[in-house]
C-alpha atoms as a PDB file:
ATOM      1  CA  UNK A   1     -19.825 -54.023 -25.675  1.00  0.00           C
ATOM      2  CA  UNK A   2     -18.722 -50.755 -23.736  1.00  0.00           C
ATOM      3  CA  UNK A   3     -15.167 -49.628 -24.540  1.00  0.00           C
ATOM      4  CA  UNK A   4     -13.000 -50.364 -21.011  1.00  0.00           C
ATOM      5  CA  UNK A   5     -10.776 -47.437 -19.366  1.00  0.00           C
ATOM      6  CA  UNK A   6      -7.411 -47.666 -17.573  1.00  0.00           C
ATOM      7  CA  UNK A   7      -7.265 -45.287 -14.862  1.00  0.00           C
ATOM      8  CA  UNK A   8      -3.543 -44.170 -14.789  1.00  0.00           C
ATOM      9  CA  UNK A   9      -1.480 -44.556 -12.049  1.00  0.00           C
ATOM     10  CA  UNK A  10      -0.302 -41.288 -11.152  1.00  0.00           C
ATOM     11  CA  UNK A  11       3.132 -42.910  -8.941  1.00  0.00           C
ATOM     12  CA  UNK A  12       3.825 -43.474 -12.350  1.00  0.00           C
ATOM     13  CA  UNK A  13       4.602 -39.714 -12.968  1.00  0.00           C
ATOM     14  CA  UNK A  14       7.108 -38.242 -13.173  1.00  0.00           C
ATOM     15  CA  UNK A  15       8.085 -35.560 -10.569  1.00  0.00           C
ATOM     16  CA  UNK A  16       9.225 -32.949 -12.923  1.00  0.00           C
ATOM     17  CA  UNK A  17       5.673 -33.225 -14.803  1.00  0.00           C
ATOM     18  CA  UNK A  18       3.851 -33.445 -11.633  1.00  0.00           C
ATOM     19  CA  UNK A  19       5.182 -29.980 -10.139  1.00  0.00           C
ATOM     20  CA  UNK A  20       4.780 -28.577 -13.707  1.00  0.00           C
ATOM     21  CA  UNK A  21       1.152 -29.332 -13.332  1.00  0.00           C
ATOM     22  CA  UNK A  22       0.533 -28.512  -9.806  1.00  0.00           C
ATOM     23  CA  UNK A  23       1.975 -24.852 -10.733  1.00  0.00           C
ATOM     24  CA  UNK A  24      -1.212 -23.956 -11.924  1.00  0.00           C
ATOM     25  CA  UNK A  25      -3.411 -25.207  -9.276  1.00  0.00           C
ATOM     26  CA  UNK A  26      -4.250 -22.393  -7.203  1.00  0.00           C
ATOM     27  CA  UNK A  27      -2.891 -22.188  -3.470  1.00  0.00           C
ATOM     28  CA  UNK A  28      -5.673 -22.583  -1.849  1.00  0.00           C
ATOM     29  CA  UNK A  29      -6.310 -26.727  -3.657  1.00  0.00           C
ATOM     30  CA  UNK A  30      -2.488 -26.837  -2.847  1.00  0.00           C
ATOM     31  CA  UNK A  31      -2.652 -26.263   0.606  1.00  0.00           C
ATOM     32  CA  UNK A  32      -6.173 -27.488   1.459  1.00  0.00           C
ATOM     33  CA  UNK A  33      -7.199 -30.376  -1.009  1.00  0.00           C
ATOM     34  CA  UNK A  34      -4.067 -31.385  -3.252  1.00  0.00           C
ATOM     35  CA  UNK A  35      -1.800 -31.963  -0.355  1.00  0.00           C
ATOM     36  CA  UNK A  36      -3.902 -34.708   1.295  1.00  0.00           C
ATOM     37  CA  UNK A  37      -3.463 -36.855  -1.850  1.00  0.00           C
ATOM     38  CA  UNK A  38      -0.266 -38.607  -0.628  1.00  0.00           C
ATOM     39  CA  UNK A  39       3.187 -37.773   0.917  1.00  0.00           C
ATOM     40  CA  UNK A  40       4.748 -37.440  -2.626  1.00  0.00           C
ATOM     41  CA  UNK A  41       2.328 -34.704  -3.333  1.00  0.00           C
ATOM     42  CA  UNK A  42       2.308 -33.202  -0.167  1.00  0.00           C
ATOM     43  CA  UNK A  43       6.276 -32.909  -0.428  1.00  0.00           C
ATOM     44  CA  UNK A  44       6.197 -31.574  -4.056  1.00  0.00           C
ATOM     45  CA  UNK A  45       3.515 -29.250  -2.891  1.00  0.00           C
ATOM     46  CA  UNK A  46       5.754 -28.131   0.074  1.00  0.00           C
ATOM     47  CA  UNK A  47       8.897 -27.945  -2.334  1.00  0.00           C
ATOM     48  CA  UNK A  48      10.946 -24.463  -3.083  1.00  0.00           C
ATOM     49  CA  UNK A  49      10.873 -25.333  -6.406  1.00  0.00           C
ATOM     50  CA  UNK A  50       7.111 -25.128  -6.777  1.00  0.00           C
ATOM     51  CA  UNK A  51       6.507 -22.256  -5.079  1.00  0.00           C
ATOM     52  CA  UNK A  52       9.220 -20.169  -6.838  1.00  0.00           C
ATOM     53  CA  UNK A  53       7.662 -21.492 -10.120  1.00  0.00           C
ATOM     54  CA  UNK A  54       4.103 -19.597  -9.178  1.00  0.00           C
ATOM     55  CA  UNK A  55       6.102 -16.548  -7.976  1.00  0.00           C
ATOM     56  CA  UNK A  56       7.749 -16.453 -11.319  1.00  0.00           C
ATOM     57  CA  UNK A  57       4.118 -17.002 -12.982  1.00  0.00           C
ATOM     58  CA  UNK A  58       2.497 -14.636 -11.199  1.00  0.00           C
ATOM     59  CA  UNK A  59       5.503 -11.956 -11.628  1.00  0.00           C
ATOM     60  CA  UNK A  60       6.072 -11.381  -8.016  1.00  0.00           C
ATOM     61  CA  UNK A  61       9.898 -13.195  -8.222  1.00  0.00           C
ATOM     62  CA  UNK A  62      12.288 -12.746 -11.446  1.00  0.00           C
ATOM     63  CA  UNK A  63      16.312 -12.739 -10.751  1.00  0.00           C
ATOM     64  CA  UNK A  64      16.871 -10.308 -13.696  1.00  0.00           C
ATOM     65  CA  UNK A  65      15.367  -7.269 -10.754  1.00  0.00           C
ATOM     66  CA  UNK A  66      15.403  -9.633  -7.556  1.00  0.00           C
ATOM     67  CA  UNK A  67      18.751 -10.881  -7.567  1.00  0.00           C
ATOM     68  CA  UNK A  68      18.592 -11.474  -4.333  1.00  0.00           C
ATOM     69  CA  UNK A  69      16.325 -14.430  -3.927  1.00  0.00           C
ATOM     70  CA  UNK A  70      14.067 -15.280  -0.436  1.00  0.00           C
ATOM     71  CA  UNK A  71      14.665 -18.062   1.621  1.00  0.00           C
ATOM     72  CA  UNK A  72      11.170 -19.155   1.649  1.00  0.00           C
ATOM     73  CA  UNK A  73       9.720 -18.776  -1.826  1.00  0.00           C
ATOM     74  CA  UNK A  74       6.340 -20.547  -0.133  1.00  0.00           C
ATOM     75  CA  UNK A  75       6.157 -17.680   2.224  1.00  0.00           C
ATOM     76  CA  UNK A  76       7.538 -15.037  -0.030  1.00  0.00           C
ATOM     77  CA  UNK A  77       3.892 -16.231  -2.405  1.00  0.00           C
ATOM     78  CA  UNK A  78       1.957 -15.468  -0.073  1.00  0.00           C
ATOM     79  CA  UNK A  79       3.310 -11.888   1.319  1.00  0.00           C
ATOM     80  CA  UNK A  80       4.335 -10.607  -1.827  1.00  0.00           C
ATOM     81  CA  UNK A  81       5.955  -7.381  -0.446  1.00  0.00           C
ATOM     82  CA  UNK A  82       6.957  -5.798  -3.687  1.00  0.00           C
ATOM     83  CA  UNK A  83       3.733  -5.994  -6.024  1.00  0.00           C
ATOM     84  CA  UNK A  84       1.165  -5.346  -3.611  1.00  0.00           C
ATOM     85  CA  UNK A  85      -0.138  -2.033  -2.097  1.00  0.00           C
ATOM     86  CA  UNK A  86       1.786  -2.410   1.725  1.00  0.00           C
ATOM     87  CA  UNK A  87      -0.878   0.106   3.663  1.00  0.00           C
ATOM     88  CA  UNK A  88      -3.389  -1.831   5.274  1.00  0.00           C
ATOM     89  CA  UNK A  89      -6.856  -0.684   5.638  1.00  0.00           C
ATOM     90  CA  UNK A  90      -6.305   1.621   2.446  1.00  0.00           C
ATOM     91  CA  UNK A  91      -9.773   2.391   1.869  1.00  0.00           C
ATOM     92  CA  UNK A  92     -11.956   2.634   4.585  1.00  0.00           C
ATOM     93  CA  UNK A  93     -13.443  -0.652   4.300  1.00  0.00           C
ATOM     94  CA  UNK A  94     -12.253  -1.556   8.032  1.00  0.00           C
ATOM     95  CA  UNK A  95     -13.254   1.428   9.397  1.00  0.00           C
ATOM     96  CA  UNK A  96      -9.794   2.882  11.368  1.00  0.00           C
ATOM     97  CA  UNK A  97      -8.398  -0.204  11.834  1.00  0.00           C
ATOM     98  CA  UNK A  98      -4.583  -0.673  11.283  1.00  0.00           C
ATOM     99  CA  UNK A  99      -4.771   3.499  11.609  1.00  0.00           C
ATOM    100  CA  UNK A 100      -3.694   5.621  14.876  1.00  0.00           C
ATOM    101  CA  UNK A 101      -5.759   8.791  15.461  1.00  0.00           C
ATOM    102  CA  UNK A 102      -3.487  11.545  16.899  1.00  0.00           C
ATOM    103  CA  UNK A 103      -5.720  14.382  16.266  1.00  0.00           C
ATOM    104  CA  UNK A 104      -9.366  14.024  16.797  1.00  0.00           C
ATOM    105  CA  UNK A 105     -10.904  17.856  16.478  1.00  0.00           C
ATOM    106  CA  UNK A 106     -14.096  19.248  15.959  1.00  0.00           C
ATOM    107  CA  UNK A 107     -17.137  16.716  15.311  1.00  0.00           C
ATOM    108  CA  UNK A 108     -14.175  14.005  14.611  1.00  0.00           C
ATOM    109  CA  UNK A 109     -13.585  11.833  11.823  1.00  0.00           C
ATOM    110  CA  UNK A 110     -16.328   9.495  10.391  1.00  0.00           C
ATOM    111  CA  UNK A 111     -16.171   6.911   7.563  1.00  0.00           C
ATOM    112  CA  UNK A 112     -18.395   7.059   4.671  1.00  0.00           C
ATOM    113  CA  UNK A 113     -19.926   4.863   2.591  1.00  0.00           C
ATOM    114  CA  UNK A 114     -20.081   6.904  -0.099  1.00  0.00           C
ATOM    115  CA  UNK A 115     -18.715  10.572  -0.735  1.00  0.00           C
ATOM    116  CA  UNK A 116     -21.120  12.350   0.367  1.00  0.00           C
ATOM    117  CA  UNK A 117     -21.585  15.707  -1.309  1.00  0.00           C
ATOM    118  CA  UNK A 118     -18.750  14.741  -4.003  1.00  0.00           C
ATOM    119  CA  UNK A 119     -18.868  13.360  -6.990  1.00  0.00           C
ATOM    120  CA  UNK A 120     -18.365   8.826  -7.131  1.00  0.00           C
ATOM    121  CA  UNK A 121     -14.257   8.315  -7.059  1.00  0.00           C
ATOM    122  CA  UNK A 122     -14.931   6.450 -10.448  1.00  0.00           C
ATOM    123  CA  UNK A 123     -15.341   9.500 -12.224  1.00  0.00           C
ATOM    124  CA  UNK A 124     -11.791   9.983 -11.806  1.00  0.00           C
ATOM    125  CA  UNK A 125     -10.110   6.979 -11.655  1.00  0.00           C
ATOM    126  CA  UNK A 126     -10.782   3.132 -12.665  1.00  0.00           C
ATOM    127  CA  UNK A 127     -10.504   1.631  -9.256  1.00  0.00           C
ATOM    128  CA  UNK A 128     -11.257  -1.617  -8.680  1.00  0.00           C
ATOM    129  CA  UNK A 129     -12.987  -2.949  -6.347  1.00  0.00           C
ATOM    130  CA  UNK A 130     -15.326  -1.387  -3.053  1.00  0.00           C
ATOM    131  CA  UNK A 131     -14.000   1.925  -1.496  1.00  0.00           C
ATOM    132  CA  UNK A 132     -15.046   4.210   1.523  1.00  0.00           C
ATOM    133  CA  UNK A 133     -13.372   7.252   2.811  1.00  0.00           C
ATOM    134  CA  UNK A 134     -12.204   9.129   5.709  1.00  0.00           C
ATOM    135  CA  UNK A 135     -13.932  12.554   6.206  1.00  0.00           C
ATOM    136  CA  UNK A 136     -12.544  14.992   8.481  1.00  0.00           C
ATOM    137  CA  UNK A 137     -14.860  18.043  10.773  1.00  0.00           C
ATOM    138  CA  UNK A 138     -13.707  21.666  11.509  1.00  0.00           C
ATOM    139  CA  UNK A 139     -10.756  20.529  13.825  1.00  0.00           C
ATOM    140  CA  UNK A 140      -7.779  18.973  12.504  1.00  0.00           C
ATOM    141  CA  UNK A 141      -8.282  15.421  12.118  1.00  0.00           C
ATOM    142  CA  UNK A 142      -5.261  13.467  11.457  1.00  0.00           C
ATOM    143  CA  UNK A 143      -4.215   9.599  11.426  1.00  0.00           C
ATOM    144  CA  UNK A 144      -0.590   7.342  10.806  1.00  0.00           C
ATOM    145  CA  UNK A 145       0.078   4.044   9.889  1.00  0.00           C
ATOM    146  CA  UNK A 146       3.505   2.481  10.038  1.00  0.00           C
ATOM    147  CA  UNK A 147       4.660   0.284   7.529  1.00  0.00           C
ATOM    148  CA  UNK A 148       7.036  -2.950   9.177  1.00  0.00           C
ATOM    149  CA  UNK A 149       9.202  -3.193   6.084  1.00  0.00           C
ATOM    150  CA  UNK A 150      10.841  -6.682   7.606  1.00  0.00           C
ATOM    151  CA  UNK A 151       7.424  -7.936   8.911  1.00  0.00           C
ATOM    152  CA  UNK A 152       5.954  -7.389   5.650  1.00  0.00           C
ATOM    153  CA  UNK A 153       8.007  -9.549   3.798  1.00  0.00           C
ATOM    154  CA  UNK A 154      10.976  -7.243   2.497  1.00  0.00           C
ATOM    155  CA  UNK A 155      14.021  -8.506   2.418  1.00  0.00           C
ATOM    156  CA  UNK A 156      17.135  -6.238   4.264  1.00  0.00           C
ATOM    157  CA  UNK A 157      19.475  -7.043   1.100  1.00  0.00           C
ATOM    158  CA  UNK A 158      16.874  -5.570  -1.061  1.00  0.00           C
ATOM    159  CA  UNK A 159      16.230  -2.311   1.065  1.00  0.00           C
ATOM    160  CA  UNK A 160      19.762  -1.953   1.448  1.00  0.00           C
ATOM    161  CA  UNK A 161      21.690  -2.705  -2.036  1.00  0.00           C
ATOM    162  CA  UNK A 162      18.913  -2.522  -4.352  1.00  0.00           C
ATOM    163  CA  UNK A 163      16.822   0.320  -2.966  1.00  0.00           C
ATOM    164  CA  UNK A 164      13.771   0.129  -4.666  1.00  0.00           C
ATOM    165  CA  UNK A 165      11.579   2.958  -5.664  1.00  0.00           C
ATOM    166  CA  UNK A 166       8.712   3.673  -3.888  1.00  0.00           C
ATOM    167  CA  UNK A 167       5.547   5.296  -5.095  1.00  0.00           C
ATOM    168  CA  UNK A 168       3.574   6.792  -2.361  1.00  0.00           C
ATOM    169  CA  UNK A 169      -0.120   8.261  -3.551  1.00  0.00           C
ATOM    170  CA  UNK A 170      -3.828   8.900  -1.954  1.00  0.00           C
ATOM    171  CA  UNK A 171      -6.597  10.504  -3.830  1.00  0.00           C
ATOM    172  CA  UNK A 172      -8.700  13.368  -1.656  1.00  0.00           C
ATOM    173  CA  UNK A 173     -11.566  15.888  -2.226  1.00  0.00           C
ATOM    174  CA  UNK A 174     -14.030  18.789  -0.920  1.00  0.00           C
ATOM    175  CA  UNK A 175     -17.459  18.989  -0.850  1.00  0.00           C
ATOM    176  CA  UNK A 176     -19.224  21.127  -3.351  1.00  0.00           C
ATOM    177  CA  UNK A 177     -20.347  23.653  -0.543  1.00  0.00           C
ATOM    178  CA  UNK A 178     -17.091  24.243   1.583  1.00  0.00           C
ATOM    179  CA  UNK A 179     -13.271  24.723   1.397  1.00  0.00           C
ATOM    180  CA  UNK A 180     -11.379  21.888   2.864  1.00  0.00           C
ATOM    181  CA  UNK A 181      -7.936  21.612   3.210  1.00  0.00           C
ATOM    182  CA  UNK A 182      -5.329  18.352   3.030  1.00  0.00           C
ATOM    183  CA  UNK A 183      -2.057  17.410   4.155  1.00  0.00           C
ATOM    184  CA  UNK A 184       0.093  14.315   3.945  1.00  0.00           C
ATOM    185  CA  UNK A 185       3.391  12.914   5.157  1.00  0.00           C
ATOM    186  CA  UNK A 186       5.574   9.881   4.599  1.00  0.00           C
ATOM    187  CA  UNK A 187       8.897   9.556   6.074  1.00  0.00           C
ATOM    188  CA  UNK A 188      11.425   6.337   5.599  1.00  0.00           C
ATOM    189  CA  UNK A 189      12.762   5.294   8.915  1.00  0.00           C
ATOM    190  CA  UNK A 190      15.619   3.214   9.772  1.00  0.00           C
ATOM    191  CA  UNK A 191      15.428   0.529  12.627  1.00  0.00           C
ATOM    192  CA  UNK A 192      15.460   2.818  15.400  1.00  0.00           C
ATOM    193  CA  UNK A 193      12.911   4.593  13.676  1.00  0.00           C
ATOM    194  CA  UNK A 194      15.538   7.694  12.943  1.00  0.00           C
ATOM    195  CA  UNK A 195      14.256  10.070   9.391  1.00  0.00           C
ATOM    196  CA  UNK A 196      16.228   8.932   6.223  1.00  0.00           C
ATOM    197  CA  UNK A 197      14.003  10.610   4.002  1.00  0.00           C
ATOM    198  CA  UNK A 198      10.830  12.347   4.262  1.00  0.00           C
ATOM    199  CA  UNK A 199       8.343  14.018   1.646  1.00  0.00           C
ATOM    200  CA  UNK A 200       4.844  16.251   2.465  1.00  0.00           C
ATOM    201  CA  UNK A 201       2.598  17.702   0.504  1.00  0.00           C
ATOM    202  CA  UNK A 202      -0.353  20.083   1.444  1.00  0.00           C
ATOM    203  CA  UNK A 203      -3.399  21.327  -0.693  1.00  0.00           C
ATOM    204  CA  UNK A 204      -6.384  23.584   0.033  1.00  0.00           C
ATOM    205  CA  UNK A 205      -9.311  23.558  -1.890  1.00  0.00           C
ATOM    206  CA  UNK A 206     -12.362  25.571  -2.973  1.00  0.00           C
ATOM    207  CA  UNK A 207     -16.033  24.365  -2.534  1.00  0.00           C
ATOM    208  CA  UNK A 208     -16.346  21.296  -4.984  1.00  0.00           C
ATOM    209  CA  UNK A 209     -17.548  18.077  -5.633  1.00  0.00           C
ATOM    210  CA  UNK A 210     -13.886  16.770  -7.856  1.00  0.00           C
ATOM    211  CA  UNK A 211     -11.533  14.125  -6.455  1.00  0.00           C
ATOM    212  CA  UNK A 212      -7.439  15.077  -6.783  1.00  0.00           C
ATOM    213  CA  UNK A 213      -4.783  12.325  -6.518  1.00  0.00           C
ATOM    214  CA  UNK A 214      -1.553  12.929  -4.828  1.00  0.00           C
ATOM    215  CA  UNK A 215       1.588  11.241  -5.564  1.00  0.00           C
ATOM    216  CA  UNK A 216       5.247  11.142  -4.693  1.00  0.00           C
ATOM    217  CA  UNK A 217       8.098   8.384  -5.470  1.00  0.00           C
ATOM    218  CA  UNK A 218      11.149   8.316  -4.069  1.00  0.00           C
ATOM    219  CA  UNK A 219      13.482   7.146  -5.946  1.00  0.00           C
ATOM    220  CA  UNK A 220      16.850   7.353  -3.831  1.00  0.00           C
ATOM    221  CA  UNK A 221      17.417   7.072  -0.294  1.00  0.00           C
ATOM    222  CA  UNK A 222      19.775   6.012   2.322  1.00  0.00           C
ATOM    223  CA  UNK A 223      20.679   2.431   3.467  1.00  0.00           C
ATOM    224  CA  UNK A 224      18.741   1.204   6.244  1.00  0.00           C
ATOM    225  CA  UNK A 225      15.459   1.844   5.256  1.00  0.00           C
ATOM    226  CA  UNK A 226      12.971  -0.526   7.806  1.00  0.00           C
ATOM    227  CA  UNK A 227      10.013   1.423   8.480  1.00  0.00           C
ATOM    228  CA  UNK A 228       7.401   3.280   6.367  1.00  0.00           C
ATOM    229  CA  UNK A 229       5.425   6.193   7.876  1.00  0.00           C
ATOM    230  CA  UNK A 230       2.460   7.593   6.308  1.00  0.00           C
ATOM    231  CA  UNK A 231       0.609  10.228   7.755  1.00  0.00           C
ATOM    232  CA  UNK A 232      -2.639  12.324   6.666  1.00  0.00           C
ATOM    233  CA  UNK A 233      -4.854  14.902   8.055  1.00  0.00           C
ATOM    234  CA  UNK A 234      -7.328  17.634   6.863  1.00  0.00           C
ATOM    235  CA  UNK A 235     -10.228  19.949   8.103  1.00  0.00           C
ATOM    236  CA  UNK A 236     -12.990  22.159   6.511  1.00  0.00           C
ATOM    237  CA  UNK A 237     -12.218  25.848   6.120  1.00  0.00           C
ATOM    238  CA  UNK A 238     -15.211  27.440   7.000  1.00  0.00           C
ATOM    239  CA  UNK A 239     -15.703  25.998  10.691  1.00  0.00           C
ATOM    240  CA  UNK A 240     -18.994  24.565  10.140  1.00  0.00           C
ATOM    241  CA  UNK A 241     -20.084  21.907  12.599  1.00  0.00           C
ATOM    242  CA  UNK A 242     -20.872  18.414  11.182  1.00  0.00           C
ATOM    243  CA  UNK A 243     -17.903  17.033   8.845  1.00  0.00           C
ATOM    244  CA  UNK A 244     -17.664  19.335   5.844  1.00  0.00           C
ATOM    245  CA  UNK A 245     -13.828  18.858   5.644  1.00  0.00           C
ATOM    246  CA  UNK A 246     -11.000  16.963   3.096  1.00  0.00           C
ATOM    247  CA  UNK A 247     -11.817  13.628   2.630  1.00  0.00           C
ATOM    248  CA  UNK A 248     -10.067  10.962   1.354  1.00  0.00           C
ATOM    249  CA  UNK A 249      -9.458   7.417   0.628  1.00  0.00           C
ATOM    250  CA  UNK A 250      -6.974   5.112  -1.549  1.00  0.00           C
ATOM    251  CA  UNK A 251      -3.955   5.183   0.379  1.00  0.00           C
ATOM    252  CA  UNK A 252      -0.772   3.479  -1.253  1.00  0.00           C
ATOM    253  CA  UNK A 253       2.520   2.837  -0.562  1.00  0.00           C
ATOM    254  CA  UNK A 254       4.230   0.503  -3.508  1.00  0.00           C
ATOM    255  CA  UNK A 255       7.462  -0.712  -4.175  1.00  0.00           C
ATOM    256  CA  UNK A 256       8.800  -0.575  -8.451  1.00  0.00           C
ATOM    257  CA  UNK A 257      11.226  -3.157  -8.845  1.00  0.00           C
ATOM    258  CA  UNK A 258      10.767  -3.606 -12.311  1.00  0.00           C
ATOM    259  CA  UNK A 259      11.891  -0.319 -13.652  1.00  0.00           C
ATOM    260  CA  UNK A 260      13.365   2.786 -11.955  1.00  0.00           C
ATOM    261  CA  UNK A 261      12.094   5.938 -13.494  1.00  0.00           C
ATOM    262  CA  UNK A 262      14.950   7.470 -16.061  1.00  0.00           C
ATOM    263  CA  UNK A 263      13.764  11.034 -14.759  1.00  0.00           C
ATOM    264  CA  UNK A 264      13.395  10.806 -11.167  1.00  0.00           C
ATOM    265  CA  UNK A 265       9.575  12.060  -9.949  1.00  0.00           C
ATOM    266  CA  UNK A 266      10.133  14.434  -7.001  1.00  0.00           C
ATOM    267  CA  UNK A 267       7.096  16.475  -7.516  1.00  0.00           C
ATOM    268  CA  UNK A 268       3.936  15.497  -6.601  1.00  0.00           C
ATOM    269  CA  UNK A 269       1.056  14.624  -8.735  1.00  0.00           C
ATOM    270  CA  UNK A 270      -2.125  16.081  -8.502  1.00  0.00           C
ATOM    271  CA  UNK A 271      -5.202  15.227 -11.160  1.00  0.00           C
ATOM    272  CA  UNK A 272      -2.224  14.437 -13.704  1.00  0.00           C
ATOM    273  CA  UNK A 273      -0.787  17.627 -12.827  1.00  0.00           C
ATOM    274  CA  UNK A 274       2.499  18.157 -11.082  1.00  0.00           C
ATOM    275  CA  UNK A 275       3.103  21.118  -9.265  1.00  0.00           C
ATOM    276  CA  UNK A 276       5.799  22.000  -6.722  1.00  0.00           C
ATOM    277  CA  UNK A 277       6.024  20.815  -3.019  1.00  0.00           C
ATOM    278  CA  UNK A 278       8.875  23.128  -1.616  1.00  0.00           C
ATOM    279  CA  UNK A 279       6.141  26.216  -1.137  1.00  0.00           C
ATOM    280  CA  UNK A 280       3.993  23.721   1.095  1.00  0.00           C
ATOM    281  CA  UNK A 281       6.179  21.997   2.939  1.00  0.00           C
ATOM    282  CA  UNK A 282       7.208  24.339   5.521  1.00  0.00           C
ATOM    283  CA  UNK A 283       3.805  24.984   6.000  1.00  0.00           C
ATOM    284  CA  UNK A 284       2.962  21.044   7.087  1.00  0.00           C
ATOM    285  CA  UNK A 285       5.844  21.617   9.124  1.00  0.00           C
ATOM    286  CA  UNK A 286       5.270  23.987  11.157  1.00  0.00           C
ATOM    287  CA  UNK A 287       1.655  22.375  11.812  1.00  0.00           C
ATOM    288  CA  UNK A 288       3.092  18.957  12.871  1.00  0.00           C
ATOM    289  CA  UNK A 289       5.802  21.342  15.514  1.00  0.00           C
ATOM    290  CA  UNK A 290       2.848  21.173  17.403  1.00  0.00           C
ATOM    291  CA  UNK A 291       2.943  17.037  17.769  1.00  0.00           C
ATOM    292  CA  UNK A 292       4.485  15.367  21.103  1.00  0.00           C
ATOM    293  CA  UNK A 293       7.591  13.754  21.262  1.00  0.00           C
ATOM    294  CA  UNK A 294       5.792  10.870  22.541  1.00  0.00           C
ATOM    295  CA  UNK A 295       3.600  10.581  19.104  1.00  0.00           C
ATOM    296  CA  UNK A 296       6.556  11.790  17.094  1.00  0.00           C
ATOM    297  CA  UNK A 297       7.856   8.037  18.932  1.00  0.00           C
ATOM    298  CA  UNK A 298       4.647   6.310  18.469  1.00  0.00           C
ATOM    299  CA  UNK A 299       5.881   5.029  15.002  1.00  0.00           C
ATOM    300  CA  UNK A 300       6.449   1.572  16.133  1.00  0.00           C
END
């Protein structure tokens, strides 16, 4: 005679261990499969309390360096603003979408698959995942993107009182049979997209096929912060026709809530290295003098 099994009835749960189990379910069951159970799952599943348990799981909420907490910890899941790399489009993969061209010159920029007269990225770093890269021609080629702090998911009491640091980096190269040369900008903007704080960095390279990372954080700035700008731009050195200039991919712009660096990082970083920005940066200057008004507005 077969042994008989009671199937359990689950309104005979508790609440409290129903949430605790749900918490591990990922969000797309939550949303799409677990929800249609019944209206008492559907309102646990739609609960604060659920949702701020996964953000605390999966590290993007803790009150000890977020004592400001969202409103929505559902929606706050899913944007994540502060653990997640805010430039869209980082690395290539969409082609120049999410990117405005200002400067087009020579044979123009061009996306490839793989760096082409260069050595792999991985040699240099352990990146994860599929990567492409931007490679500029023998005119200046340069590109923004503008980072809606607010639309993104930040909160204002966060930008304002906390002030999080923000580690800004992008990894570039030559091509082992011409001089390139590589610039980048970020600026912090307020809501009227007026300069809080800005940092640039430029680099020129011999022939090559290595891959250099640059990196800045700042780590204080004014209140107000609402708006991100990063900007990049390169060209070959010899003039050759084709697109024998910097290239460059892996574009990030992070937030570090979790621990503000004892010794402030105001150099950048290059291959490990850190070397000075103050000789270049008059330099990138006096290149972008020659930008409109109008794109100098084009931020938002």
């Amino acid at each position: 005679m077969g042994t008989r099994h009671s199937i359990m009835d689950l309104s005979e749960v508790p609440d409290t261990v129903l949430l605790h189990v749900l918490s591990f379910v990922n969000e797309k069951d939550l949303l799409l499969r677990c929800s249609l159970v019944c209206k008492t799952w559907k309102q646990l599943i739609d609960s604060q309390t659920l949702w701020k348990t996964k953000c605390e799981r999966a590290g993007y909420y803790s009150s000890k360096w977020l004592p400001f907490p969202p409103d929505d910890f559902k929606k706050y899941f899913f944007q994540n603003p502060y653990k997640r790399n805010l430039i869209q489009n980082p690395r290539a993969l969409d082609k120049f979408n999410h990117w405005k061209i200002v400067k087009n010159g020579g044979d123009r920029f061009v996306v490839e698959n793989k760096p082409s007269g260069s050595h792999p990225l991985e040699k240099f770093t352990d990146i994860k995942g599929p990567y492409k890269c931007w490679v500029t021609s023998y005119g200046m080629c340069e590109k923004h993107q503008t980072i809606d702090l607010l639309k993104e998911g930040c909160s204002p009491e966060v930008l304002d009182k906390i002030k999080p640091e923000i580690q800004v980096s992008e990894w570039y190269a030559a091509r082992f049979d011409c001089k390139m040369e590589y610039h980048i900008k970020v600026k912090l903007l307020d809501a009227e997209s007026k300069e809080l704080d800005k940092w640039s960095f430029s680099d020129e390279k011999p022939a090559g096929r290595d891959w250099f990372q640059v990196e800045h954080i700042f780590t204080t700035y004014p209140e107000g912060l609402r708006y991100i700008k990063f900007q990049h731009k390169g060209k070959d050195r010899q003039f050759w026709a084709g697109h024998y200039g910097s290239k460059f991919t892996n574009a990030s712009v992070r937030f570090n809530l979790q621990q503000r660096s004892v010794n402030a990082v105001s150099t950048p970083q290059v291959s490990r290295s850190r070397y000075s920005s103050s000789s270049s940066e008059p330099e990138y200057d006096q290149w972008y003098e020659e930008d409109s008004e109008e794109d100098e507005g084009a931020a938002l």
